[in-house]
Protein backbone atom coordinates (compact mmCIF):
# COMPACT_ATOMS: atom_id res chain seq x y z
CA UNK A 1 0.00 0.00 0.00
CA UNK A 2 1.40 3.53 -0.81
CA UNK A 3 2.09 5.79 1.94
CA UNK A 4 1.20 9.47 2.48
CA UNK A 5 4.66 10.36 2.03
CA UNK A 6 5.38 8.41 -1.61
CA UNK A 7 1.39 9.85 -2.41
CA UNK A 8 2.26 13.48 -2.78
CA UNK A 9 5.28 13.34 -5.44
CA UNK A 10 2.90 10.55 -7.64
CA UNK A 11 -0.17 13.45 -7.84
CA UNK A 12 2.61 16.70 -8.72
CA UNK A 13 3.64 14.11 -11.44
CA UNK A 14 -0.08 13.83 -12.77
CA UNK A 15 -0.89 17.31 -12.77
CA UNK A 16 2.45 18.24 -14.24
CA UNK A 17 1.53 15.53 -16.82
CA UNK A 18 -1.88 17.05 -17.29
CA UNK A 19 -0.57 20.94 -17.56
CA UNK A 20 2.13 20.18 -20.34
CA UNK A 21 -0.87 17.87 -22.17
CA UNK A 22 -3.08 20.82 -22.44
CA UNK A 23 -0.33 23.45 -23.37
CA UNK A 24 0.34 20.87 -26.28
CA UNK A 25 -3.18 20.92 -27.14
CA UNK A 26 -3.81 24.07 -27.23
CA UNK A 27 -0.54 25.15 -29.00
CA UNK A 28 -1.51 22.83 -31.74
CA UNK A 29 -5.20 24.33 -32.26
CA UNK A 30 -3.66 27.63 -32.25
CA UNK A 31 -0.83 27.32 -34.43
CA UNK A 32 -3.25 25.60 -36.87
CA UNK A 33 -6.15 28.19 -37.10
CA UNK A 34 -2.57 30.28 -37.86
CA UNK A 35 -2.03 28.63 -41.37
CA UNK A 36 -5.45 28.18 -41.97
CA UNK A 37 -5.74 32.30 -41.70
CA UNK A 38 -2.59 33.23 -42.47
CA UNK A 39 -1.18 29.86 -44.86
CA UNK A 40 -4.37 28.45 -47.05
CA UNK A 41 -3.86 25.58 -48.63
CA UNK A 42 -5.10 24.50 -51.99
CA UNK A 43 -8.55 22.71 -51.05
CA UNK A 44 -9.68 26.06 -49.08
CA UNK A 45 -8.58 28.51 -51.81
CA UNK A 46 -10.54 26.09 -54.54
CA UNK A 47 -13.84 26.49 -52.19
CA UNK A 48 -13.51 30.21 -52.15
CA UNK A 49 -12.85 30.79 -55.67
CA UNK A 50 -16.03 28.11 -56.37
CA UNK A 51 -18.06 30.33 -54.32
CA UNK A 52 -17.10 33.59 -56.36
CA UNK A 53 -17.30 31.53 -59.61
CA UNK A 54 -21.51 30.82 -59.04
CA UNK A 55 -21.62 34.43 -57.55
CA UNK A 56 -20.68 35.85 -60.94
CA UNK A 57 -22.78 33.60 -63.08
CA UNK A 58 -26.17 34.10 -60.56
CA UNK A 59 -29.38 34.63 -63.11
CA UNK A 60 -30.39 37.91 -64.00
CA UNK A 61 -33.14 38.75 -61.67
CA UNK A 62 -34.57 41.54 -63.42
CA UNK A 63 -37.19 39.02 -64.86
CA UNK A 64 -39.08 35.66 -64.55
CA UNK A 65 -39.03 33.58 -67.03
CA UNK A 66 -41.04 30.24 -68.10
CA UNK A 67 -39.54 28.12 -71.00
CA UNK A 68 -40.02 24.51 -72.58
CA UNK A 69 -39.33 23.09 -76.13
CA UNK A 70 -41.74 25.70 -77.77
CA UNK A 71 -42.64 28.62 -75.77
CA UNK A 72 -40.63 31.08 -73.66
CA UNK A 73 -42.13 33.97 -71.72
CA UNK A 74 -40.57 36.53 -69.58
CA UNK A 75 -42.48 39.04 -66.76
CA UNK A 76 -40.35 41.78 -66.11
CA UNK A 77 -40.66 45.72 -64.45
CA UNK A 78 -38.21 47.00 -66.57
CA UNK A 79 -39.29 49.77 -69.10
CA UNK A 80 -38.86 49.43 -72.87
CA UNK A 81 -38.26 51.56 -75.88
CA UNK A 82 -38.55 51.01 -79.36
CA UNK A 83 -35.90 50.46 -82.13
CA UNK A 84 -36.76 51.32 -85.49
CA UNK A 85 -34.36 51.44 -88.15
CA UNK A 86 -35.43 50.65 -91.42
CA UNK A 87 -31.82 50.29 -92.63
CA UNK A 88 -30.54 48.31 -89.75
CA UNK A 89 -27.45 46.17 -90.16
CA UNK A 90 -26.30 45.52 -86.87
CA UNK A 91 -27.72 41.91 -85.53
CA UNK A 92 -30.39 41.70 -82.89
CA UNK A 93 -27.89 40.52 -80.98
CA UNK A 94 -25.38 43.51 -81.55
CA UNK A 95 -28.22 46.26 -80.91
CA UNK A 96 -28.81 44.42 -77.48
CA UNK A 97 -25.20 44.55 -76.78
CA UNK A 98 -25.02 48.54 -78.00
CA UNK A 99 -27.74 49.56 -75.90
CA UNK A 100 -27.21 47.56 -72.69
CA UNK A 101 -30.70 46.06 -72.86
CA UNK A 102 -31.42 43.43 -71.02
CA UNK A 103 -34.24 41.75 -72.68
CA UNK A 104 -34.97 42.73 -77.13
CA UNK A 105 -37.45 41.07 -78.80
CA UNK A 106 -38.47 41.90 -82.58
CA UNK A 107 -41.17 43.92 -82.59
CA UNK A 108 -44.34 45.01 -84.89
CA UNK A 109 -44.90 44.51 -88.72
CA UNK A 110 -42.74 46.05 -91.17
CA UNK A 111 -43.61 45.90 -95.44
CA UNK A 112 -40.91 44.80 -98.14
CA UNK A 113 -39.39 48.17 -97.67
CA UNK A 114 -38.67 47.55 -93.52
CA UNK A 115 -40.74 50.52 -93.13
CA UNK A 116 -43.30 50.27 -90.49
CA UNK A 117 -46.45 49.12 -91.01
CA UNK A 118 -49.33 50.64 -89.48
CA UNK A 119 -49.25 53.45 -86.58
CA UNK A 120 -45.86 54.71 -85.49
CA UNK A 121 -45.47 57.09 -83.00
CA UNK A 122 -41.84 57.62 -80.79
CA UNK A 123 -41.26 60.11 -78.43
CA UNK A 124 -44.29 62.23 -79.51
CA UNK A 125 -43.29 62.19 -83.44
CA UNK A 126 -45.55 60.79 -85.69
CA UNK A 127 -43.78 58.48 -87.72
CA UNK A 128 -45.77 56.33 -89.78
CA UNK A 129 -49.66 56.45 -90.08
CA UNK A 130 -52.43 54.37 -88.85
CA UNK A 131 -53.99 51.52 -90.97
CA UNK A 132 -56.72 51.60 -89.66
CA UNK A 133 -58.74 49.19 -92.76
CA UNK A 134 -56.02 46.47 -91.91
CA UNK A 135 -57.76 43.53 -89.99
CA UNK A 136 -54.43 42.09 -88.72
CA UNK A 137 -53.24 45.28 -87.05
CA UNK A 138 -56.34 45.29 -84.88
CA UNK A 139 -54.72 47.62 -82.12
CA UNK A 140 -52.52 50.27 -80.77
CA UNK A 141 -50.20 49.42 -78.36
CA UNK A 142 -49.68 52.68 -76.10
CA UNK A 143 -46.79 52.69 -73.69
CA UNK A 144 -45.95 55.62 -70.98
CA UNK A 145 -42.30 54.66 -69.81
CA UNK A 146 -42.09 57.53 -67.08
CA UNK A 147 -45.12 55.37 -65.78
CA UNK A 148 -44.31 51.80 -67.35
CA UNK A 149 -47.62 51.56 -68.42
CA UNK A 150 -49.02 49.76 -71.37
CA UNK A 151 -52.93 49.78 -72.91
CA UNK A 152 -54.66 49.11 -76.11
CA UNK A 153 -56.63 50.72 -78.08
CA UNK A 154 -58.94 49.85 -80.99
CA UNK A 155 -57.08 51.07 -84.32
CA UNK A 156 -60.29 52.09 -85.50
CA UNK A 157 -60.84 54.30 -82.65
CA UNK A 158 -57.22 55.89 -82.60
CA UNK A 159 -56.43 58.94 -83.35
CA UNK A 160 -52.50 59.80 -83.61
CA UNK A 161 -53.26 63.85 -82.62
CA UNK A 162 -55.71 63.66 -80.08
CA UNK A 163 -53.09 63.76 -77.28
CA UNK A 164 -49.15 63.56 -77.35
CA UNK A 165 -48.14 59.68 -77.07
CA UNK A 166 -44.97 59.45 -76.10
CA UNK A 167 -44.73 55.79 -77.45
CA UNK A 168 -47.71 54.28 -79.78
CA UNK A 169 -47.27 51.23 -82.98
CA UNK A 170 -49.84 49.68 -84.49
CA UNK A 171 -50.18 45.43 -84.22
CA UNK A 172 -52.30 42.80 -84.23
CA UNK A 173 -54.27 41.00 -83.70
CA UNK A 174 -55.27 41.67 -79.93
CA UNK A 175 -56.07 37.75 -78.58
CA UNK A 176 -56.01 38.01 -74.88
CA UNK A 177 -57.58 40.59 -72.40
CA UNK A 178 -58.03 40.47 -68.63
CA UNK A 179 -57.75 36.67 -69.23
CA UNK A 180 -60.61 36.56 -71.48
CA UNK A 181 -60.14 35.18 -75.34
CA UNK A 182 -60.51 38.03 -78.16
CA UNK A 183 -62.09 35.30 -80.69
CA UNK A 184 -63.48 38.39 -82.87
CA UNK A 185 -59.80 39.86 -83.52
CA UNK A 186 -58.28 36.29 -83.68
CA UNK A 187 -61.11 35.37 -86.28
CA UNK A 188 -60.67 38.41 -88.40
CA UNK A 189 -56.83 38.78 -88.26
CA UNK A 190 -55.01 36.97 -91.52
CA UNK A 191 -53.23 34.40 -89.29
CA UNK A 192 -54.79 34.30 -86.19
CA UNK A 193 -56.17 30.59 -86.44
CA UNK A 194 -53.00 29.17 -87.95
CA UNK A 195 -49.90 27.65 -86.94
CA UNK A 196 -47.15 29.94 -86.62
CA UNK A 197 -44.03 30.98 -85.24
CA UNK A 198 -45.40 33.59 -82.80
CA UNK A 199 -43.87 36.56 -80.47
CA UNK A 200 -46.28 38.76 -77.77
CA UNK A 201 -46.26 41.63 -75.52
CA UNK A 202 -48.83 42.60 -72.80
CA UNK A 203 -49.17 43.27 -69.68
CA UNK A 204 -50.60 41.92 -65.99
CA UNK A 205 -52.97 43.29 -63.30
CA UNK A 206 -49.42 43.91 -61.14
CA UNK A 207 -48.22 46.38 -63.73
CA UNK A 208 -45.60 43.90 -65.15
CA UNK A 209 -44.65 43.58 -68.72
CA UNK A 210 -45.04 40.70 -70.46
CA UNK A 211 -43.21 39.12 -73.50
CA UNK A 212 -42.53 35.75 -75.14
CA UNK A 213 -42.30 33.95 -78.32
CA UNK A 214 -42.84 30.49 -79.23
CA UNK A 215 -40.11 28.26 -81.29
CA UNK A 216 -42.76 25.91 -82.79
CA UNK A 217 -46.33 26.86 -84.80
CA UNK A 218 -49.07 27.84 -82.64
CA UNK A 219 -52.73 29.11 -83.28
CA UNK A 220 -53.33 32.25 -80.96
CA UNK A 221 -56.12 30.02 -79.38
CA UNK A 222 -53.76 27.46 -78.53
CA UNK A 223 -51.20 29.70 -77.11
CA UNK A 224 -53.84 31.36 -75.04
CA UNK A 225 -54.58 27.71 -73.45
CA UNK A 226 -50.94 27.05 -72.95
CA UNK A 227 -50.11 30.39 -71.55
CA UNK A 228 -52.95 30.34 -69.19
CA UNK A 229 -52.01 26.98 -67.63
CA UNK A 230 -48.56 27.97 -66.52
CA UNK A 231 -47.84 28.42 -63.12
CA UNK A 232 -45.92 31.33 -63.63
CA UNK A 233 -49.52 33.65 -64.22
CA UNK A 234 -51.70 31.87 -61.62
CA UNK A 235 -53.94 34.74 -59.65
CA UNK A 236 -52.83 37.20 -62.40
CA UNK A 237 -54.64 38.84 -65.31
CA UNK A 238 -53.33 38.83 -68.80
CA UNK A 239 -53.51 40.78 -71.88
CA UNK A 240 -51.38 39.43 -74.51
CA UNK A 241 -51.24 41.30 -78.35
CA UNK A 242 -49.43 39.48 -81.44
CA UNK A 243 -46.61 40.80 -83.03
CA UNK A 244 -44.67 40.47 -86.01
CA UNK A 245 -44.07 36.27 -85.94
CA UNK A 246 -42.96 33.72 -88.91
CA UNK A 247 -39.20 34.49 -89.83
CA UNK A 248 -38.74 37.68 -87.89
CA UNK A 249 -39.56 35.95 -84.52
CA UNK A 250 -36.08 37.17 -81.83
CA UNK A 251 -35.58 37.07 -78.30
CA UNK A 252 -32.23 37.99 -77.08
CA UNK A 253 -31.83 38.08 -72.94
CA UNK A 254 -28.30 38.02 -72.68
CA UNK A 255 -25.07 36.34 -74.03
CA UNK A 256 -25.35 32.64 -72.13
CA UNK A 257 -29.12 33.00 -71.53
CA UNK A 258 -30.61 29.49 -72.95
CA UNK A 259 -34.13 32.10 -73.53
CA UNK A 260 -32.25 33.46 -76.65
CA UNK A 261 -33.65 32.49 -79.98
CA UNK A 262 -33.43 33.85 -83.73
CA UNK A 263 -30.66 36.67 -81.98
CA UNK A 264 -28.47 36.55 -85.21
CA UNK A 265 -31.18 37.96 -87.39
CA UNK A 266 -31.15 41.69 -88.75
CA UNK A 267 -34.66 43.24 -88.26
CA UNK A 268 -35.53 47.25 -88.18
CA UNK A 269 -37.97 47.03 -85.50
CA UNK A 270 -36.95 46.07 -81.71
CA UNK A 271 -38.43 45.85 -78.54
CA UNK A 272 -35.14 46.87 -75.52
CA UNK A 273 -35.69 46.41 -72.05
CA UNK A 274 -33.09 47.58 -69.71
């Protein structure tokens, strides 16, 4: 049995144990939080520059965006103007680039000449006159970009001096109000009830802007049905107008965006958002 005297020296040579085990310890968590601060090696610097790598290539969120095989459709708050240049050369996809918009789309009918066809009105000017005997180009398509606000009006009931539009064009045909089908327009209009390539502008109840274009033939009936099913509009109200479709059909929402379609094409009338 150990005595009290041989006790005493056995417990200083614990605790001294004990002390210089902790020290260690410690001394080793410090000195290697030191290099991890101070010395990074080459699995930490990969995560950090991975990190910064998706941070750069995050989505535009200036719009929301639904897309399959044959239709893509984009709300957005952003205000547009209109591009109209009967002797463009520069690529849809150039023009976007020049002007820093974030979202072009072709925009309304134009004759052999690229001149527009129907009502044209930009920044107050008057620059091409109503049609108003065309059935296709069934509306106007007014736009207030101090406001962002967008409205249609009957082309038969326009008149181009009755107030100073700061934005106005003619197109057609109008085939979706406050959620309700515009079968008379669609009926009258040339192509209404066909299959084609289509592009669209409108507007919700939220005051958002609304544009898309389809990549396979549609009947404005049919892409009311599709439109109306996707999630992306439930609780809203839509009003959707036709614009110039077939061949001239362009999106552009950026340089990787998988949304752009047709952006190599040369066409004198644009919609930029930005």
């Amino acid at each position: 049995m150990l005595n009290y005297v041989g006790y005493i020296p056995l417990m200083k040579t614990i605790l001294s144990i004990t002390i210089a085990l902790i020290l260690l310890v410690t001394v080793f968590l410090g000195s290697t939080e030191f290099l991890r601060l101070y010395f990074p090696n080459d699995k930490n610097q990969e995560v950090t520059e991975d990190i910064d790598s998706r941070k750069e290539d995050q989505v535009d969120n200036s719009y929301q965006y639904y897309k399959d095989n044959t239709l893509r459709v984009l709300i957005t708050k952003l205000p547009f103007e209109l591009v109209y240049n009967p002797n463009q050369t520069r690529m849809v996809r150039d023009v976007a680039e020049d002007f820093d918009f974030k979202i072009l789309i072709n925009g309304g009918f134009f004759n052999a000449n690229k001149e527009y066809a129907g009502a044209l009105i930009v920044d107050g000017e008057l620059v091409s006159n109503p049609a108003p005997l065309d059935k296709q180009l069934s509306h106007v398509v007014i736009y207030n970009k101090d406001l962002n606000q967008m409205y249609f009006e009957l082309t038969t009931e326009f008149n181009p001096y009755s107030e100073n539009y700061p934005l106005a064009f003619q197109t057609g045909p109008l085939f979706l109000e406050n959620n309700i089908v515009q079968e008379q327009y669609i009926d009258n209009s040339v192509n209404g009830n066909g299959e084609y390539l289509r592009s669209f502008i409108g507007y919700t109840d939220y005051n958002e802007l609304v544009v898309g274009i389809t990549t396979d033939g549609y009947s404005l009936k049919d892409l009311v049905e599709k439109i109306l099913s996707i999630e992306l509009f439930e609780g809203k109200k839509l009003s959707l107008i036709n614009l110039d479709g077939g061949s001239s059909v362009s999106l552009y929402a950026g340089k990787n965006s998988d949304l752009n379609y047709g952006e190599l094409k040369t066409l004198p009338i644009l919609l930029g958002f930005k």
